[in-house]
PDB file of N, CA and C in Angstrom:
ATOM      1  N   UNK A   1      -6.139  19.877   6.529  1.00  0.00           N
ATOM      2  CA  UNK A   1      -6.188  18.432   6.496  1.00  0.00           C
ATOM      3  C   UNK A   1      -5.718  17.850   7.826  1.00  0.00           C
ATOM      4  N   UNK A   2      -6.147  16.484   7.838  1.00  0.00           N
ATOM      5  CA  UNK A   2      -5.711  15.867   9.478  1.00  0.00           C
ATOM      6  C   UNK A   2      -4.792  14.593   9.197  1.00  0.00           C
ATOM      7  N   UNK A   3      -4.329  14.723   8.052  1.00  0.00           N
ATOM      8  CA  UNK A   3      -3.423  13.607   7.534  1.00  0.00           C
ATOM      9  C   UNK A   3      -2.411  13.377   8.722  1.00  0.00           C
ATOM     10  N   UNK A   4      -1.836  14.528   8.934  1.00  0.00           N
ATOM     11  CA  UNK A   4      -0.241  14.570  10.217  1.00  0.00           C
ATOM     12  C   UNK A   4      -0.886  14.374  11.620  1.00  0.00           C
ATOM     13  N   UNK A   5      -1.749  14.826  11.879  1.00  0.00           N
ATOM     14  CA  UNK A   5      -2.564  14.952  13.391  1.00  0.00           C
ATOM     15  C   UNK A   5      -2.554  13.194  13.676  1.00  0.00           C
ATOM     16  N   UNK A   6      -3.428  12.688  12.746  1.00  0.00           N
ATOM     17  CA  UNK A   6      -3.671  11.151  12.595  1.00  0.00           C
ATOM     18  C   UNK A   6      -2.762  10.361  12.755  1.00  0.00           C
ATOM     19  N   UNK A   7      -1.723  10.667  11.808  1.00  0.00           N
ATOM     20  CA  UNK A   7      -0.136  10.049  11.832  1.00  0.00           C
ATOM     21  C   UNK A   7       0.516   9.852  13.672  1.00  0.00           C
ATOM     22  N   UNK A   8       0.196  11.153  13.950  1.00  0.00           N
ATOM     23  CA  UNK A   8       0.478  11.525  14.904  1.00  0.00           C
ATOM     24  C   UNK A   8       0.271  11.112  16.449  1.00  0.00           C
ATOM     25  N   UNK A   9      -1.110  10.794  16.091  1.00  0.00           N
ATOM     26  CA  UNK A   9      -2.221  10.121  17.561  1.00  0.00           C
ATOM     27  C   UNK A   9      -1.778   8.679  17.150  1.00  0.00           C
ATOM     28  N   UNK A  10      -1.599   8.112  16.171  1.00  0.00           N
ATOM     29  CA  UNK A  10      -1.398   6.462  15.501  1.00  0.00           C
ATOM     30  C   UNK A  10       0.144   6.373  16.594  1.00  0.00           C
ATOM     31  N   UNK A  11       0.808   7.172  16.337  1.00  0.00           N
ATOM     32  CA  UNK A  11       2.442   6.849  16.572  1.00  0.00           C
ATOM     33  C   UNK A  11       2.460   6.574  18.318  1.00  0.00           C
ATOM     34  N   UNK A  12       1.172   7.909  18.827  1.00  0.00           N
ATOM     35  CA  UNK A  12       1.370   8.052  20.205  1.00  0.00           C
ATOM     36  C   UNK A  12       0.734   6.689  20.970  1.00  0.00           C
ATOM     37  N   UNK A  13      -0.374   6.165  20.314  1.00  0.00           N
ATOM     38  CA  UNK A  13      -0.876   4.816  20.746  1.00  0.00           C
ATOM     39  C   UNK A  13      -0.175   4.171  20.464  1.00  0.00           C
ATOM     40  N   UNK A  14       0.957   3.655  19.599  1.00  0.00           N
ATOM     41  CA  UNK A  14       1.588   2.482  19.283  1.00  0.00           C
ATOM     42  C   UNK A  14       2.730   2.559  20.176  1.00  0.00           C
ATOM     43  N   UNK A  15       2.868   3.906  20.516  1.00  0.00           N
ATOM     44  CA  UNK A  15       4.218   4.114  21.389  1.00  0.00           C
ATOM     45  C   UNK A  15       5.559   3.955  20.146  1.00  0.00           C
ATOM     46  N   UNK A  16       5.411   4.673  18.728  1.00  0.00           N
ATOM     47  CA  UNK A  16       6.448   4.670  18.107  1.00  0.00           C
ATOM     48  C   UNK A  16       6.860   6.292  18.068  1.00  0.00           C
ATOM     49  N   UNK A  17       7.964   6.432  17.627  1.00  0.00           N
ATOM     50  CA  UNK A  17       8.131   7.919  17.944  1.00  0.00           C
ATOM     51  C   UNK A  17       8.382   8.303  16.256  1.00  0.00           C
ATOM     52  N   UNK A  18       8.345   9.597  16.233  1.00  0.00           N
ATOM     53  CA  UNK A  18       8.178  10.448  14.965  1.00  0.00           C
ATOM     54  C   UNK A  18       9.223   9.854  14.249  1.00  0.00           C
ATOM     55  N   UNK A  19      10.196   9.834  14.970  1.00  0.00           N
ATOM     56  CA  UNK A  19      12.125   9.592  14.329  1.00  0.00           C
ATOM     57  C   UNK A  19      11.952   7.933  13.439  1.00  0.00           C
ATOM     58  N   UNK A  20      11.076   6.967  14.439  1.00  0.00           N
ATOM     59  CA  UNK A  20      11.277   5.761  14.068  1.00  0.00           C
ATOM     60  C   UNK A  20      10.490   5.758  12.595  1.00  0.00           C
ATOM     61  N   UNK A  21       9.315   6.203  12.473  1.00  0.00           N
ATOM     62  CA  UNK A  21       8.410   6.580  11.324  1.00  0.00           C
ATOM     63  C   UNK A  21       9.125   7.257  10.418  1.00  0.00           C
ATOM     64  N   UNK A  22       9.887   8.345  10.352  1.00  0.00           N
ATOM     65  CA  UNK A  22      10.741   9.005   9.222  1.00  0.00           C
ATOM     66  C   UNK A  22      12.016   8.314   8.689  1.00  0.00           C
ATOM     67  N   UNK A  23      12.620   7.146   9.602  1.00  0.00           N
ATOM     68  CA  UNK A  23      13.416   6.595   8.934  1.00  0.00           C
ATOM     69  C   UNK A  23      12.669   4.896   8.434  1.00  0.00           C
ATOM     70  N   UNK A  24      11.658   4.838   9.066  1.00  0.00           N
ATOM     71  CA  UNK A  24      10.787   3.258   8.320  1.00  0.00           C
ATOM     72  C   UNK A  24      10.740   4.033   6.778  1.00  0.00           C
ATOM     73  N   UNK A  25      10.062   4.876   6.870  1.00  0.00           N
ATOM     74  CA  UNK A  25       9.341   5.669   5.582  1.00  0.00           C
ATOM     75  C   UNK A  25      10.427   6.665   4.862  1.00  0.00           C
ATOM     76  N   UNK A  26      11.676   6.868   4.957  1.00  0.00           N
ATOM     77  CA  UNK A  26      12.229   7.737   4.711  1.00  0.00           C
ATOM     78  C   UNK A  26      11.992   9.572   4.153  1.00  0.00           C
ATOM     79  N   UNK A  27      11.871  10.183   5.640  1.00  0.00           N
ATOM     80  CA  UNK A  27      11.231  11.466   5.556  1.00  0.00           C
ATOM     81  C   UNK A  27      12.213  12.177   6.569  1.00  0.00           C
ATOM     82  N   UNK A  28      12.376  13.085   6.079  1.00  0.00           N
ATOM     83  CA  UNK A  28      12.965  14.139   7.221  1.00  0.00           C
ATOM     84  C   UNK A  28      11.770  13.960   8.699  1.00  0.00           C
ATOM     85  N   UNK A  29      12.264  13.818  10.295  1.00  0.00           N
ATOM     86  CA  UNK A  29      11.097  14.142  10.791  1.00  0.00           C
ATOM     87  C   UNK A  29      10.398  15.182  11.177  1.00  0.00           C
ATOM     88  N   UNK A  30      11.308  16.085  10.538  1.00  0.00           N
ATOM     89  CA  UNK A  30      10.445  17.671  11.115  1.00  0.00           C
ATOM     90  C   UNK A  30       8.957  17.567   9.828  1.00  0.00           C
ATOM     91  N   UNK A  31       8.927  17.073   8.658  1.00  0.00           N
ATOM     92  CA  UNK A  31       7.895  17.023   8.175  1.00  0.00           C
ATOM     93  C   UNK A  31       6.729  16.761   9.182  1.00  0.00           C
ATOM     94  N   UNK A  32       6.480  15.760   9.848  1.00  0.00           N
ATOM     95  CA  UNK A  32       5.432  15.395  10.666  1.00  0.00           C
ATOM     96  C   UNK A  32       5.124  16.871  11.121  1.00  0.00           C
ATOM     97  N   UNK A  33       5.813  17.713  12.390  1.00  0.00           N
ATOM     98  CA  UNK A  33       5.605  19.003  13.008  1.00  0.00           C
ATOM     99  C   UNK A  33       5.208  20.062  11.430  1.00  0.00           C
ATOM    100  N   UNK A  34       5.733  20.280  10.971  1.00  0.00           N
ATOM    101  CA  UNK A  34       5.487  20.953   9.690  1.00  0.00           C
ATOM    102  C   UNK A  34       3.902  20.939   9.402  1.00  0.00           C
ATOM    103  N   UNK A  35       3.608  19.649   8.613  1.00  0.00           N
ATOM    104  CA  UNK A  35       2.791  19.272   8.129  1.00  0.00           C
ATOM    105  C   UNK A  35       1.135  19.187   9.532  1.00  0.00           C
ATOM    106  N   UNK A  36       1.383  19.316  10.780  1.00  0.00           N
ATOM    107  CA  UNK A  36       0.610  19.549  11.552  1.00  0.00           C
ATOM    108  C   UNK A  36       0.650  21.174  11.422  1.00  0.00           C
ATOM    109  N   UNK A  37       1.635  21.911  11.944  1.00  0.00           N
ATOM    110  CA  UNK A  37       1.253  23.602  11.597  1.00  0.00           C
ATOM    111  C   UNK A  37       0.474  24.090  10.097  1.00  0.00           C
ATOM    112  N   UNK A  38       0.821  23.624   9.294  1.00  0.00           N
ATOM    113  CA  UNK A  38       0.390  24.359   7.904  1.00  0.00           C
ATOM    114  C   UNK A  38      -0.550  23.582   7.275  1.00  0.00           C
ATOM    115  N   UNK A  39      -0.714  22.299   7.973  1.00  0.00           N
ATOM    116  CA  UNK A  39      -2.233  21.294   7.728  1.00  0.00           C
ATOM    117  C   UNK A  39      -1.841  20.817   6.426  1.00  0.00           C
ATOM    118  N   UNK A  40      -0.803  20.462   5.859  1.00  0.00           N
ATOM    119  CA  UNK A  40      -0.595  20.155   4.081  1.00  0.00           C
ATOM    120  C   UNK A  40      -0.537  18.518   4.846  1.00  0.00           C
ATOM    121  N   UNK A  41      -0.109  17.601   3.097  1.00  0.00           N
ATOM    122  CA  UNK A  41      -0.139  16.106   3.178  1.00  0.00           C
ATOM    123  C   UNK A  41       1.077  16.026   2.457  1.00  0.00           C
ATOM    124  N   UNK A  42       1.403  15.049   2.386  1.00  0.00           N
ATOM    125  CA  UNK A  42       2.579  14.122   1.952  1.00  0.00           C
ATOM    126  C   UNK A  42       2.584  14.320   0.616  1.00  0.00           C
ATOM    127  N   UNK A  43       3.286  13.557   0.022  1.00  0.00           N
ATOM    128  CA  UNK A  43       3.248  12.821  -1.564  1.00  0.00           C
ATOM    129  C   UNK A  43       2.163  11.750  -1.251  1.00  0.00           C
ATOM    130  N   UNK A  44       1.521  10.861  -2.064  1.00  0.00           N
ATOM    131  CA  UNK A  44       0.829   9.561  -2.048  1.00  0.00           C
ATOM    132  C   UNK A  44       1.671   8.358  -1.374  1.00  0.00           C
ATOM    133  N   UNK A  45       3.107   8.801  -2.380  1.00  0.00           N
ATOM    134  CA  UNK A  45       4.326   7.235  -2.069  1.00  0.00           C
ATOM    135  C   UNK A  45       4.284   7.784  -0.862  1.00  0.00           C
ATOM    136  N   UNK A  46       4.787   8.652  -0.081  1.00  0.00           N
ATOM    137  CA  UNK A  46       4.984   8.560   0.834  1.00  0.00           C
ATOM    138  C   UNK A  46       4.084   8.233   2.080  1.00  0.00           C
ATOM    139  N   UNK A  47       2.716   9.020   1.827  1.00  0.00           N
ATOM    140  CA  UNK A  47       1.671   8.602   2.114  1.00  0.00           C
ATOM    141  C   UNK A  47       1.169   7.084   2.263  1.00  0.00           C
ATOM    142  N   UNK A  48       1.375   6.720   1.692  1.00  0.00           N
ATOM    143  CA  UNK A  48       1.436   4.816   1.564  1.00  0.00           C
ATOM    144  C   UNK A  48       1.782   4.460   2.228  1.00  0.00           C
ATOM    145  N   UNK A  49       3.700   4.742   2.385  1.00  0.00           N
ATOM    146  CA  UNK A  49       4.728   3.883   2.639  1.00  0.00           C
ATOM    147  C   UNK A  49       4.544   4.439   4.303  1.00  0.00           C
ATOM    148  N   UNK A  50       3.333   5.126   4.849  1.00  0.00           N
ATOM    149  CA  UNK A  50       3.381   5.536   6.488  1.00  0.00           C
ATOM    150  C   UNK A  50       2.098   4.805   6.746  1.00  0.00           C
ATOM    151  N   UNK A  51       1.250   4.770   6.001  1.00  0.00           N
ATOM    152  CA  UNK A  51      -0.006   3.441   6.550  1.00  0.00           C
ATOM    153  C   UNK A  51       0.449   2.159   6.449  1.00  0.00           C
ATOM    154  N   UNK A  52       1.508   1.902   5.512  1.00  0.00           N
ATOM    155  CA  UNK A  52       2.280   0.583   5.219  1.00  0.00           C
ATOM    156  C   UNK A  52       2.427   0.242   6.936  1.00  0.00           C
ATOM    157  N   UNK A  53       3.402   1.283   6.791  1.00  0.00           N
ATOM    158  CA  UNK A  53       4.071   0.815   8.671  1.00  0.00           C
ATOM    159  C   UNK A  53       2.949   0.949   9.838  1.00  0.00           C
ATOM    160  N   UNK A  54       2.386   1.945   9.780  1.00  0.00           N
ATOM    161  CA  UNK A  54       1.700   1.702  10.829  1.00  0.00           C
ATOM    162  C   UNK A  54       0.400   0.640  10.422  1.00  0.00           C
ATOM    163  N   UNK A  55       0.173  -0.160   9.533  1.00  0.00           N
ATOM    164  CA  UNK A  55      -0.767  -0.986   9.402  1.00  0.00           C
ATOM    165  C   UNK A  55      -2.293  -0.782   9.600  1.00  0.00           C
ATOM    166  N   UNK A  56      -2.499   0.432   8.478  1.00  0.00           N
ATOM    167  CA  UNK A  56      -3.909   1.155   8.583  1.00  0.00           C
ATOM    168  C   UNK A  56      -4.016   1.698   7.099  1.00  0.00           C
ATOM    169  N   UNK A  57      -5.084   1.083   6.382  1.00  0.00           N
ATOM    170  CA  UNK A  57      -5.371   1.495   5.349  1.00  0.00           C
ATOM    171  C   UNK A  57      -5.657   3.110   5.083  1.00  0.00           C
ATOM    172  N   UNK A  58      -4.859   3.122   3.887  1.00  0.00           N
ATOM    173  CA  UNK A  58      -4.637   4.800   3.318  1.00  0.00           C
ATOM    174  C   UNK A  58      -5.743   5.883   4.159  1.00  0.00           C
ATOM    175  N   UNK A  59      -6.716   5.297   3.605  1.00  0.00           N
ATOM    176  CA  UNK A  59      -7.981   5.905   3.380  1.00  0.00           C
ATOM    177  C   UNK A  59      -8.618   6.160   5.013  1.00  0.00           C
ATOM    178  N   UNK A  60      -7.790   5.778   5.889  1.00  0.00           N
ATOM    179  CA  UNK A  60      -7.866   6.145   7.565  1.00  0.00           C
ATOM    180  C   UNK A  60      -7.406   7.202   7.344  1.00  0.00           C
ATOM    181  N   UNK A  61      -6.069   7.478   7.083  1.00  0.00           N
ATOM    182  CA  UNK A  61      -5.332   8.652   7.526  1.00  0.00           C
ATOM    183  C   UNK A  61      -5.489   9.838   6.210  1.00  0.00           C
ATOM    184  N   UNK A  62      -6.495   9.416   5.317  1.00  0.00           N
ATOM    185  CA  UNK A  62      -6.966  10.790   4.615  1.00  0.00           C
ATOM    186  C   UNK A  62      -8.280  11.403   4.254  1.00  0.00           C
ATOM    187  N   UNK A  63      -9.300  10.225   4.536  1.00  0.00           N
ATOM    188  CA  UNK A  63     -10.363  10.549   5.089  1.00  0.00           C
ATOM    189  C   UNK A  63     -10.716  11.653   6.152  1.00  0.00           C
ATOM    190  N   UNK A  64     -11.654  12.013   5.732  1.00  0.00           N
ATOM    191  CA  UNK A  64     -12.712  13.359   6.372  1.00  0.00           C
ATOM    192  C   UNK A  64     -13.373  12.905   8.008  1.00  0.00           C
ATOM    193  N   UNK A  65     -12.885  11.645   8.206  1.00  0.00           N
ATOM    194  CA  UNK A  65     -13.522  11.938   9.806  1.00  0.00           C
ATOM    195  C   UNK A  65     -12.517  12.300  10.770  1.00  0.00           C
ATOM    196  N   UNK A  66     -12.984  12.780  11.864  1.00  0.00           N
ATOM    197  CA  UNK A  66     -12.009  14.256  13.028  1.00  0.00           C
ATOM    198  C   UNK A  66     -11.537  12.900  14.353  1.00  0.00           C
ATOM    199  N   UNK A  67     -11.746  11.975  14.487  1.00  0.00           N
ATOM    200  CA  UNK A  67     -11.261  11.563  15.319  1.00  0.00           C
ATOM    201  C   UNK A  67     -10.419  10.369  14.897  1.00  0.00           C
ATOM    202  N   UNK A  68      -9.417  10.802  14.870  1.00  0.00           N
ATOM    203  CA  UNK A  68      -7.976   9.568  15.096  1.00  0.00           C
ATOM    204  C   UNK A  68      -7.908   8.448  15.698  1.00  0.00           C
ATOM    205  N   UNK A  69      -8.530   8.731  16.916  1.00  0.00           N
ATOM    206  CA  UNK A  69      -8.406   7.544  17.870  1.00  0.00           C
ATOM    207  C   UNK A  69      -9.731   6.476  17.586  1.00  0.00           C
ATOM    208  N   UNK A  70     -10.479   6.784  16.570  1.00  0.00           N
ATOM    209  CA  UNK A  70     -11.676   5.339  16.556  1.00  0.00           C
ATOM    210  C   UNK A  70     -11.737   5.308  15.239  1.00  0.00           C
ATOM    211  N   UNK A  71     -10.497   4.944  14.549  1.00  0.00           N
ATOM    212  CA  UNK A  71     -10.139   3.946  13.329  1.00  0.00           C
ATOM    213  C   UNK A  71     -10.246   2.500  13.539  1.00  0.00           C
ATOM    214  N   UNK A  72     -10.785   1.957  12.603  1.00  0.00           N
ATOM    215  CA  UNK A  72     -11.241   0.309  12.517  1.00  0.00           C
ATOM    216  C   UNK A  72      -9.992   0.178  11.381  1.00  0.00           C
ATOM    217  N   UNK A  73      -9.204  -0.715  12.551  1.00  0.00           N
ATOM    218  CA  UNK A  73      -8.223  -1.406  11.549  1.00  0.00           C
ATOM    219  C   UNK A  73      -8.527  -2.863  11.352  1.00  0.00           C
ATOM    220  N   UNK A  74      -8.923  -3.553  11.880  1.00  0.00           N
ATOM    221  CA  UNK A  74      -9.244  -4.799  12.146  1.00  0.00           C
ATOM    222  C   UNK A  74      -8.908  -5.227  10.776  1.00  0.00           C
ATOM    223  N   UNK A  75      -9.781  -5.185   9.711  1.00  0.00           N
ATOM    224  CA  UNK A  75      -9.517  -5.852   8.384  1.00  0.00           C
ATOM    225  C   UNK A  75      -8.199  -5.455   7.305  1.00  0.00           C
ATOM    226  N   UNK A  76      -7.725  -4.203   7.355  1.00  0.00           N
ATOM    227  CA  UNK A  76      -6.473  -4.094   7.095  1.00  0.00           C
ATOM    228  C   UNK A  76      -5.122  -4.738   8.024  1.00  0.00           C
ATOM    229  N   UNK A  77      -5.146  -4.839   9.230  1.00  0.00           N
ATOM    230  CA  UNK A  77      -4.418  -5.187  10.341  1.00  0.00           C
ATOM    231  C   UNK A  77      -4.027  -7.188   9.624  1.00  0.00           C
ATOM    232  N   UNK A  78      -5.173  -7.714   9.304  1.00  0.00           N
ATOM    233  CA  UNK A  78      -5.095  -9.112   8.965  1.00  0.00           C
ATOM    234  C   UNK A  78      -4.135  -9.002   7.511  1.00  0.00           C
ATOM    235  N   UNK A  79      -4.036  -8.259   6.595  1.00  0.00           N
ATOM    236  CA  UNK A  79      -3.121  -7.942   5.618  1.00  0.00           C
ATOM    237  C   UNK A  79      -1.952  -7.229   5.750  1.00  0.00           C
ATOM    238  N   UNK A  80      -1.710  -6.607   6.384  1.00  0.00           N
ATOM    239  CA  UNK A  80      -0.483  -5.989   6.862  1.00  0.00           C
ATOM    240  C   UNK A  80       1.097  -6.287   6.750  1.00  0.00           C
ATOM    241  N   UNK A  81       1.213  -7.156   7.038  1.00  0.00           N
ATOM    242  CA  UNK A  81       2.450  -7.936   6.441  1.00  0.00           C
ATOM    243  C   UNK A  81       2.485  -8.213   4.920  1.00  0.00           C
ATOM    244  N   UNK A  82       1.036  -9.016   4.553  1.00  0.00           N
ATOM    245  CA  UNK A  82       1.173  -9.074   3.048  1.00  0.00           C
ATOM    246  C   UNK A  82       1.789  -7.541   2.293  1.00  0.00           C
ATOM    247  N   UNK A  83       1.245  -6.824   2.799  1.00  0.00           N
ATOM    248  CA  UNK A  83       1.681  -5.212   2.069  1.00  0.00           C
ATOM    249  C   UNK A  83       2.787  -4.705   2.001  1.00  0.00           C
ATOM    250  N   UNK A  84       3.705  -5.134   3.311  1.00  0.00           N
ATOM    251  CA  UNK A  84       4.371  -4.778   3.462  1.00  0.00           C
ATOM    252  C   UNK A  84       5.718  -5.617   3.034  1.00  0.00           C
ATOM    253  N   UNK A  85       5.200  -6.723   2.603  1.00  0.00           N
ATOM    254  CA  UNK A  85       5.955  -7.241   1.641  1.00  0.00           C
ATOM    255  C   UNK A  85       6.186  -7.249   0.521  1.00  0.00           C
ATOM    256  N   UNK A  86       4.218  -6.828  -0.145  1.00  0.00           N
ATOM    257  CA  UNK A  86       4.577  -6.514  -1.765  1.00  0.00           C
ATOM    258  C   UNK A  86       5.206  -4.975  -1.569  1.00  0.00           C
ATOM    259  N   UNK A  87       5.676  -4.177  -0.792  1.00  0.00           N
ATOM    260  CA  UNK A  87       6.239  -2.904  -0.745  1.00  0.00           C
ATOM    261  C   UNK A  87       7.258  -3.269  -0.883  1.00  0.00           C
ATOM    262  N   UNK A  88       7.952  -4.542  -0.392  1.00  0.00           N
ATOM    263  CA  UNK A  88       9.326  -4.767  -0.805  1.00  0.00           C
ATOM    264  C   UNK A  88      10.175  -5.200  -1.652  1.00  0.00           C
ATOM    265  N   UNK A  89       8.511  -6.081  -3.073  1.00  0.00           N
ATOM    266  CA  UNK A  89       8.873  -6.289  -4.292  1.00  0.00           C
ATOM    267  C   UNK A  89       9.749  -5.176  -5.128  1.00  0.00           C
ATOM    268  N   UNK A  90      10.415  -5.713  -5.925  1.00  0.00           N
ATOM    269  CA  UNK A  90      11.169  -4.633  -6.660  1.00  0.00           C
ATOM    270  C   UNK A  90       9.650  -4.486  -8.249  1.00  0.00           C
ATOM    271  N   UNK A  91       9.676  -3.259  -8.461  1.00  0.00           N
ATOM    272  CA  UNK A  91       8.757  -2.797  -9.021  1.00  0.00           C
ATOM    273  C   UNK A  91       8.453  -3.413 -10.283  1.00  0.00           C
ATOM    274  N   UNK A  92       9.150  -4.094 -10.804  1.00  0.00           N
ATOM    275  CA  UNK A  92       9.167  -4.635 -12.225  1.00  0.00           C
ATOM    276  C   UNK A  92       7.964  -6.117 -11.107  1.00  0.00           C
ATOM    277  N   UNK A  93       8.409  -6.379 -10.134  1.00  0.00           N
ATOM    278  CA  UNK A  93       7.101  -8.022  -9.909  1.00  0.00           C
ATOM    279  C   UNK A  93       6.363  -7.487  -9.049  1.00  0.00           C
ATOM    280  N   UNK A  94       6.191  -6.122  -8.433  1.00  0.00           N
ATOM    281  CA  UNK A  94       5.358  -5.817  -7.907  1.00  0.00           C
ATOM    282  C   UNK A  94       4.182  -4.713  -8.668  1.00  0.00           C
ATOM    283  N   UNK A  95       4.564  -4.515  -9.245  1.00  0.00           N
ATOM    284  CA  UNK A  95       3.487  -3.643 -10.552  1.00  0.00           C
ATOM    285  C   UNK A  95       2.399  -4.556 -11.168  1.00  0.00           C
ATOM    286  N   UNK A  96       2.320  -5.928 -11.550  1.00  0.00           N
ATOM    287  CA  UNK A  96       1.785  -7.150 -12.066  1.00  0.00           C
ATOM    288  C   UNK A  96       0.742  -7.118 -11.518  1.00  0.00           C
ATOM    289  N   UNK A  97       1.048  -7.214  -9.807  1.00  0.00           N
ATOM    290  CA  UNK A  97       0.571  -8.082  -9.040  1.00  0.00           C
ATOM    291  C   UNK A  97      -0.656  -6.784  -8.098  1.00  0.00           C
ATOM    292  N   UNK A  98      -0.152  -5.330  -8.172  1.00  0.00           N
ATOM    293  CA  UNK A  98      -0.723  -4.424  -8.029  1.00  0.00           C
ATOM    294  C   UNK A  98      -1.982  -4.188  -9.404  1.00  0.00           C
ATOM    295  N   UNK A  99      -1.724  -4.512 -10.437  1.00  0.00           N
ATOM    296  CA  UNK A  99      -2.776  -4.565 -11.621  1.00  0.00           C
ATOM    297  C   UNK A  99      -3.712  -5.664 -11.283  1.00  0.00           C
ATOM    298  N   UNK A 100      -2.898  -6.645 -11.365  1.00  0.00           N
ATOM    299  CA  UNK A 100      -4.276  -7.674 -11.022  1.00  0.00           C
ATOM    300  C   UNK A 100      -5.105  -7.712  -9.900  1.00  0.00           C
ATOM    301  N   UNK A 101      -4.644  -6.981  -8.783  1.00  0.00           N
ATOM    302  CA  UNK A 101      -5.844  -7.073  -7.709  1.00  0.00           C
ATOM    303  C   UNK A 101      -6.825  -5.528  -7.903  1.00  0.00           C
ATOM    304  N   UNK A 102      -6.327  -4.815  -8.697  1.00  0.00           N
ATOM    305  CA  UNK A 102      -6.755  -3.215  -8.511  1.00  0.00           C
ATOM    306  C   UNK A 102      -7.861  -4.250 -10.073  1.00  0.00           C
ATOM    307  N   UNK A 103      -7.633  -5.147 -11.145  1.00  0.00           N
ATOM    308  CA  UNK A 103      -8.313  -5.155 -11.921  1.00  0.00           C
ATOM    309  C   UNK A 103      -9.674  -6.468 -11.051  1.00  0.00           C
ATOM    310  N   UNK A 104      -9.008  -7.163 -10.381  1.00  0.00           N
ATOM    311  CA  UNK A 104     -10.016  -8.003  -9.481  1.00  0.00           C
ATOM    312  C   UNK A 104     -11.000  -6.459  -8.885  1.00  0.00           C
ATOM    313  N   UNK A 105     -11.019  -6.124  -8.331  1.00  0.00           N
ATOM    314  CA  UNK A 105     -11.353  -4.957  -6.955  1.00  0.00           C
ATOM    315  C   UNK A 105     -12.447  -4.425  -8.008  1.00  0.00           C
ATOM    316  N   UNK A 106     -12.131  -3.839  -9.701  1.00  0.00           N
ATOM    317  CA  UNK A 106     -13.466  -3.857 -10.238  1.00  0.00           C
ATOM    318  C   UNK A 106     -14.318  -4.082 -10.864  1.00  0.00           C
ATOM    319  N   UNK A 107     -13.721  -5.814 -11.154  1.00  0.00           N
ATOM    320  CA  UNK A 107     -14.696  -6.201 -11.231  1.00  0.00           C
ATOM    321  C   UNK A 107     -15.772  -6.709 -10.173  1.00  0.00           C
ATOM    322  N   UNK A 108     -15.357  -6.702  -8.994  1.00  0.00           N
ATOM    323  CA  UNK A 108     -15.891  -6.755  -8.003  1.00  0.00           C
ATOM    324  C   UNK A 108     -17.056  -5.929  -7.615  1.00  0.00           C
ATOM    325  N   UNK A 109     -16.604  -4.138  -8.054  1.00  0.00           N
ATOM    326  CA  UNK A 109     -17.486  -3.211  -7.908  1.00  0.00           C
ATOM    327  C   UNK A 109     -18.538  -2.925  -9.249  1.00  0.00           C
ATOM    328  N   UNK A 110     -18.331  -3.665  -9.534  1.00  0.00           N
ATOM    329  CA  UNK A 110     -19.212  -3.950 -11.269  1.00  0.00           C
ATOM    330  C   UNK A 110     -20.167  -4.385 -10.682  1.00  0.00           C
ATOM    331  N   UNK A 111     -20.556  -5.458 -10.106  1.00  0.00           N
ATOM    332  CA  UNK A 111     -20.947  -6.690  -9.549  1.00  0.00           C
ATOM    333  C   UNK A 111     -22.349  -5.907  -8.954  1.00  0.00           C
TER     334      UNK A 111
END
């Protein structure tokens, strides 16, 4: 998998370093090096809570395409803060509010 590689090229363009990412996200940072040698992925939460910060939808950094560096953030980038605020709801008002857009989203794909 290229989950860590991605993580990885994201941190080096933003100019954030591994350390700052493992304590945004709370992770040991040798995971990052780890998880590049043996090619494994995260948990999901945790997984989340590292596109949270770097402001790139999930599905960049676990998706099947090989190049890191020509991710389209543009339309996640305009939500970014919102996310990272309902990340900071406490789970009892942020669970609600995660149902109702995941139940908007299909009826959308109904459509």
């Amino acid at each position: 998998m290229l989950f860590w590689k991605r993580v990885d090229a994201l941190l080096k363009l933003r100019k954030i370093s591994r350390k700052e990412l493992a304590l945004a996200c709370d992770f040991d940072v040798s995971n990052i090096g780890k998880g590049i040698v043996h090619e494994n992925e995260p948990k999901v939460s945790t997984a989340f809570k590292i596109a949270c910060f770097l402001g790139v939808p999930l599905k960049e950094l676990i998706c099947e395409k090989e190049n890191a560096e020509n991710f389209d953030y543009s339309v996640f980038q305009k939500y970014a803060d919102t996310i990272r605020c309902l990340e900071m709801l406490p789970p009892d008002v942020r669970e609600p509010i995660l149902e109702m857009i995941k139940s908007q989203s299909r009826v959308k794909e109904s459509e």
